[in-house]
N, C-alpha and C. Protein backbone atom coordinates (compact mmCIF):
# COMPACT_ATOMS: atom_id res chain seq x y z
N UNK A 1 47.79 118.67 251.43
CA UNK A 1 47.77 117.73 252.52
C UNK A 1 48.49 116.43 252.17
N UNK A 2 48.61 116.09 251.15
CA UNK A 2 49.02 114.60 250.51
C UNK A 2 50.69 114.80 251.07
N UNK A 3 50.95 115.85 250.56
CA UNK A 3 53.03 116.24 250.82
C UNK A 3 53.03 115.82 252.61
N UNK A 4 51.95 116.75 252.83
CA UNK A 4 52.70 116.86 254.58
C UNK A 4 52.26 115.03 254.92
N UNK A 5 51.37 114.48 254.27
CA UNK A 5 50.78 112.68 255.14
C UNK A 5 52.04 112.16 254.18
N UNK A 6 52.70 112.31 253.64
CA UNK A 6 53.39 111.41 252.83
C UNK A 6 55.18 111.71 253.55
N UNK A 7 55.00 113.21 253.90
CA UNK A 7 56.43 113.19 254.80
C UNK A 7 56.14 112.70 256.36
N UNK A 8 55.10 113.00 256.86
CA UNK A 8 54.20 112.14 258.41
C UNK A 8 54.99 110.37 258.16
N UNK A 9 54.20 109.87 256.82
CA UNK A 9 54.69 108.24 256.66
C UNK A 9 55.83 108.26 256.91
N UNK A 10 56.42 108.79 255.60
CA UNK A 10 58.31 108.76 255.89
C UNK A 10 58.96 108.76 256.78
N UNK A 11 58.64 109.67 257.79
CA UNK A 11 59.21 109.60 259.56
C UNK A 11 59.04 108.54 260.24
N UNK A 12 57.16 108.07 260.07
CA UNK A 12 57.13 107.16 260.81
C UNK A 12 57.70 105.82 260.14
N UNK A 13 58.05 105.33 259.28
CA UNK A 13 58.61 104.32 258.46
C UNK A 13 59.91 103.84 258.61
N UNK A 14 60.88 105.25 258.81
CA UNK A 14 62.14 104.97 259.11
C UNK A 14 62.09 104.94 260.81
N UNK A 15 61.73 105.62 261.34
CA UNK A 15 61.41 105.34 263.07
C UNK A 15 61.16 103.84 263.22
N UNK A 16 60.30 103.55 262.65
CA UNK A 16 59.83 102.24 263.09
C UNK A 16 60.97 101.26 262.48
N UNK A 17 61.45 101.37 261.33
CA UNK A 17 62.49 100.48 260.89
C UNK A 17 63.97 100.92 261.91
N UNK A 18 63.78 101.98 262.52
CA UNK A 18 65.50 101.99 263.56
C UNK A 18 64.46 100.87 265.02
N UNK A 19 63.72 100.88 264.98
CA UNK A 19 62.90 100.61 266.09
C UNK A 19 62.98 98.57 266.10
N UNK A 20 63.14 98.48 264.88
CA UNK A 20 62.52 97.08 264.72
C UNK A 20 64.29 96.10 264.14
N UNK A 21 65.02 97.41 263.55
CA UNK A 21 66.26 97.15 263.13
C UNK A 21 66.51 96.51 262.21
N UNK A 22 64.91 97.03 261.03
CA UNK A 22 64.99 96.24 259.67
C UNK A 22 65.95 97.22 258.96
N UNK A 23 66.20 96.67 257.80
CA UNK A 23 67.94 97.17 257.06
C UNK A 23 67.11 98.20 255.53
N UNK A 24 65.83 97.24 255.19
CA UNK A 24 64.95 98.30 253.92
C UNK A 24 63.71 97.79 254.41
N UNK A 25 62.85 99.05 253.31
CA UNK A 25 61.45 98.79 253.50
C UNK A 25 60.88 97.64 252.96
N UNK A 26 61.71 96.95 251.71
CA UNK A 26 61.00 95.37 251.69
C UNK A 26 60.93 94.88 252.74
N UNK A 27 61.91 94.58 253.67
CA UNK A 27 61.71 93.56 254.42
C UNK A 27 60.74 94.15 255.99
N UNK A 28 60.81 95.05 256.14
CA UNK A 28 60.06 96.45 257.00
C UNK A 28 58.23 95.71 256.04
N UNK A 29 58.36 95.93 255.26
CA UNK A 29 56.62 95.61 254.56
C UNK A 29 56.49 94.04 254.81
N UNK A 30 57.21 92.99 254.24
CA UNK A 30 56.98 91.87 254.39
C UNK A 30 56.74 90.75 255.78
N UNK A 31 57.21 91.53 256.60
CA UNK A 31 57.14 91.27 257.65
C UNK A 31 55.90 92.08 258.75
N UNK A 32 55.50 93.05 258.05
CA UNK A 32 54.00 93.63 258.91
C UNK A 32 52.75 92.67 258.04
N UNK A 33 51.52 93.28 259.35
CA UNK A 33 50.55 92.89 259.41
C UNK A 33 49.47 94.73 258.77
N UNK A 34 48.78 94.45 258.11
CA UNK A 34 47.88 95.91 258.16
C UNK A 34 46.85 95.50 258.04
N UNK A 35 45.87 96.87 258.43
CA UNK A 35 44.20 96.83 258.51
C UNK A 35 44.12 98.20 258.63
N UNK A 36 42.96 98.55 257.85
CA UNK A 36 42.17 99.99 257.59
C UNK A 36 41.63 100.67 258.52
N UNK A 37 41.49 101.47 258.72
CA UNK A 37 40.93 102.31 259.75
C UNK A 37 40.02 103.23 258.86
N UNK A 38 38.58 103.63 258.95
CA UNK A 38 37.68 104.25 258.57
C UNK A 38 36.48 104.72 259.67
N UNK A 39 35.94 106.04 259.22
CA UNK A 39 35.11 106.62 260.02
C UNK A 39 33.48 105.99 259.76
N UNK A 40 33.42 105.32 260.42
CA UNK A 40 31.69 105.27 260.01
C UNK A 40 31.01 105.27 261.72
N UNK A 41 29.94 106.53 261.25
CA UNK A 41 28.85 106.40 262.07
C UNK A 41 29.42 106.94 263.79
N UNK A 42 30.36 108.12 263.53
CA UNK A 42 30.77 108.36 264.81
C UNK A 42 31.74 107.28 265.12
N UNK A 43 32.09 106.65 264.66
CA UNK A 43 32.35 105.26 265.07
C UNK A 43 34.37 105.01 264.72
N UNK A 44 35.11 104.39 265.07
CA UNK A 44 36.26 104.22 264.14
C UNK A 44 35.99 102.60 264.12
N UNK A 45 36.47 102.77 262.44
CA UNK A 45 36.31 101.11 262.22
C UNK A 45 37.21 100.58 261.42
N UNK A 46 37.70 99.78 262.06
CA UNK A 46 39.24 98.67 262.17
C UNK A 46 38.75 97.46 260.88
N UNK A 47 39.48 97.26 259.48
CA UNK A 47 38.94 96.44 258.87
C UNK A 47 40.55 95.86 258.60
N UNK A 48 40.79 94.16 259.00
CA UNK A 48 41.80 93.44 258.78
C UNK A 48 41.67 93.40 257.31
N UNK A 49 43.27 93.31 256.94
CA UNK A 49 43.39 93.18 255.67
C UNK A 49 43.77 91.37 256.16
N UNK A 50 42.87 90.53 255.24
CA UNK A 50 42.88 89.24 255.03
C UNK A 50 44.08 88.20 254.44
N UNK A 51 44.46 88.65 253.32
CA UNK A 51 45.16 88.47 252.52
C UNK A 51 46.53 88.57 252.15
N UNK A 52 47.04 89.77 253.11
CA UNK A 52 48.12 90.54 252.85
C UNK A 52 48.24 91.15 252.12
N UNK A 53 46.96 91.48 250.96
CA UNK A 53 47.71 92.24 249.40
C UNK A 53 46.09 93.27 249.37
N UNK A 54 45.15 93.59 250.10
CA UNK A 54 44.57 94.57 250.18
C UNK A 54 42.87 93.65 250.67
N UNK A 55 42.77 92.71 250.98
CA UNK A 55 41.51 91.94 250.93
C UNK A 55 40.18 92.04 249.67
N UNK A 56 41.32 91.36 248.64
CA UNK A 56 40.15 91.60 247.48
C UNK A 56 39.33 90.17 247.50
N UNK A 57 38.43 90.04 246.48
CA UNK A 57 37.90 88.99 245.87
C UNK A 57 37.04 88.56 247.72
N UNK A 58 37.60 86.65 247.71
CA UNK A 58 37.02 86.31 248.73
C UNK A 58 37.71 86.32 249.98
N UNK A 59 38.63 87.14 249.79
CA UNK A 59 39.23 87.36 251.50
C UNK A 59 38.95 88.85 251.67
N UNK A 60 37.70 89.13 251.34
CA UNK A 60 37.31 90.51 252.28
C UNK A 60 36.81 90.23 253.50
N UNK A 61 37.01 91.14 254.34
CA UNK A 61 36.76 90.99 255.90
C UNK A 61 35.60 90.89 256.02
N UNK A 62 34.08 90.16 256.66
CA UNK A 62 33.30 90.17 257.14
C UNK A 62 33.08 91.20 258.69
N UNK A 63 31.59 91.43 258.81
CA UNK A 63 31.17 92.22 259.90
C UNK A 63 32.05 91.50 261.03
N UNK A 64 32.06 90.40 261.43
CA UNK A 64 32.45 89.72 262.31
C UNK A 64 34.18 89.51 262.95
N UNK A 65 34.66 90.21 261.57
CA UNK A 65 36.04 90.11 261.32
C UNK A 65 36.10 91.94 261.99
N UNK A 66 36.08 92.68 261.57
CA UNK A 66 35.58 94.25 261.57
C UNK A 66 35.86 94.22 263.37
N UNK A 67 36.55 95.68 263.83
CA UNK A 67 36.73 96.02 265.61
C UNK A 67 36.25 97.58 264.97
N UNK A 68 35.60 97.71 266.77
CA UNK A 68 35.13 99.25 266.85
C UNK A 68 35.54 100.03 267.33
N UNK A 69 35.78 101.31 267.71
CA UNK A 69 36.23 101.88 269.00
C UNK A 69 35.56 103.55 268.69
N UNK A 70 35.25 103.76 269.95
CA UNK A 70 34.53 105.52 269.16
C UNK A 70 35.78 106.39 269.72
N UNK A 71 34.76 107.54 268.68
CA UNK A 71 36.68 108.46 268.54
C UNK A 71 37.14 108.88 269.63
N UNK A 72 36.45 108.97 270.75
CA UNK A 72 37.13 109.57 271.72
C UNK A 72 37.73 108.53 272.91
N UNK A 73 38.02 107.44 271.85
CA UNK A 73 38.23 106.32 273.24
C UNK A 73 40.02 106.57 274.22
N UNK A 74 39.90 105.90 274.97
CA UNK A 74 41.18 106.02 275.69
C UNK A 74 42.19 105.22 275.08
N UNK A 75 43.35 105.36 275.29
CA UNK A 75 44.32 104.67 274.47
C UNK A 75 44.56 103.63 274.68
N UNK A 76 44.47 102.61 275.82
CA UNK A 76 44.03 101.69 276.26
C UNK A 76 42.80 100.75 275.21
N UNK A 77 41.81 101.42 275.23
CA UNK A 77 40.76 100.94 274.34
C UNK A 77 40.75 100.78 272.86
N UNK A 78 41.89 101.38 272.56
CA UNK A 78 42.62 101.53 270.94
C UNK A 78 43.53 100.76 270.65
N UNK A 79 44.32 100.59 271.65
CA UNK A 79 45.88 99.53 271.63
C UNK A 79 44.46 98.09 271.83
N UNK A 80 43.89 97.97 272.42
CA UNK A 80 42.95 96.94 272.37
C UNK A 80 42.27 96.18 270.68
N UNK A 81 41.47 97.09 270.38
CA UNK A 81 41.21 96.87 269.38
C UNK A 81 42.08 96.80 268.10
N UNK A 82 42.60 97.67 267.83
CA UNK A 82 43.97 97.44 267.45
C UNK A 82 44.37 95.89 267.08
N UNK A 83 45.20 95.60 268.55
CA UNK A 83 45.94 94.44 268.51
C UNK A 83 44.89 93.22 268.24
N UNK A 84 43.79 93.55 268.65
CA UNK A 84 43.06 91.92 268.20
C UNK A 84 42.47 92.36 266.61
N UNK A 85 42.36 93.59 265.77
CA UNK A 85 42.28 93.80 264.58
C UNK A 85 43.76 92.54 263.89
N UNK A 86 44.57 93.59 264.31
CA UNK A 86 45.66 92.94 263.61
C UNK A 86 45.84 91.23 264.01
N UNK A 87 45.81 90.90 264.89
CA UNK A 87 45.92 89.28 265.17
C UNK A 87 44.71 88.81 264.29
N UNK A 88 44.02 89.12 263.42
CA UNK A 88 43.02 88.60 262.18
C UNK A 88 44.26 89.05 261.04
N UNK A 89 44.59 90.11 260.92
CA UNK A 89 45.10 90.60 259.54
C UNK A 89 46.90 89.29 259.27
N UNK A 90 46.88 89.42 258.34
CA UNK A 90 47.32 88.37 257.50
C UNK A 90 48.43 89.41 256.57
């Protein structure tokens, strides 16, 4: 499974860099925002990365920081959470 999520990235990486009309992936990375996505509790849960470099030490995300959405939400309700995840992430 690791080969096929690692050729999945690759597609989507260069897609998004013809998309955005960055020239390499430094500048494609330095210029995004990320946050985690994890399963808890039926639940999908959106954790901003704080920091830009993985939210260690004291810029881990608090509950308050944290978006929800359950798995079967509409895409609407995902692009939602989502975008106000990332407008925290750093």
């Amino acid at each position: 499974m690791y080969g096929e999520a690692q050729e999945r990235h690759n597609e989507y990486l260069k897609h998004a860099m013809q998309l955005t009309g960055v020239k390499s992936e430094a500048a494609f990375y330095r210029g995004s925002k990320a946050c985690s996505v994890d399963l808890v509790d039926g639940q999908c849960q959106l954790i901003p990365t704080l920091d830009g470099k993985g939210s260690w030490g004291k810029h881990q995300a608090t509950e308050a920081d944290m978006r929800y959405f359950p798995v079967g939400a509409s895409d609407e309700e995902i692009q939602a959470a989502v975008l106000e995840c990332l407008s925290l992430s750093k």
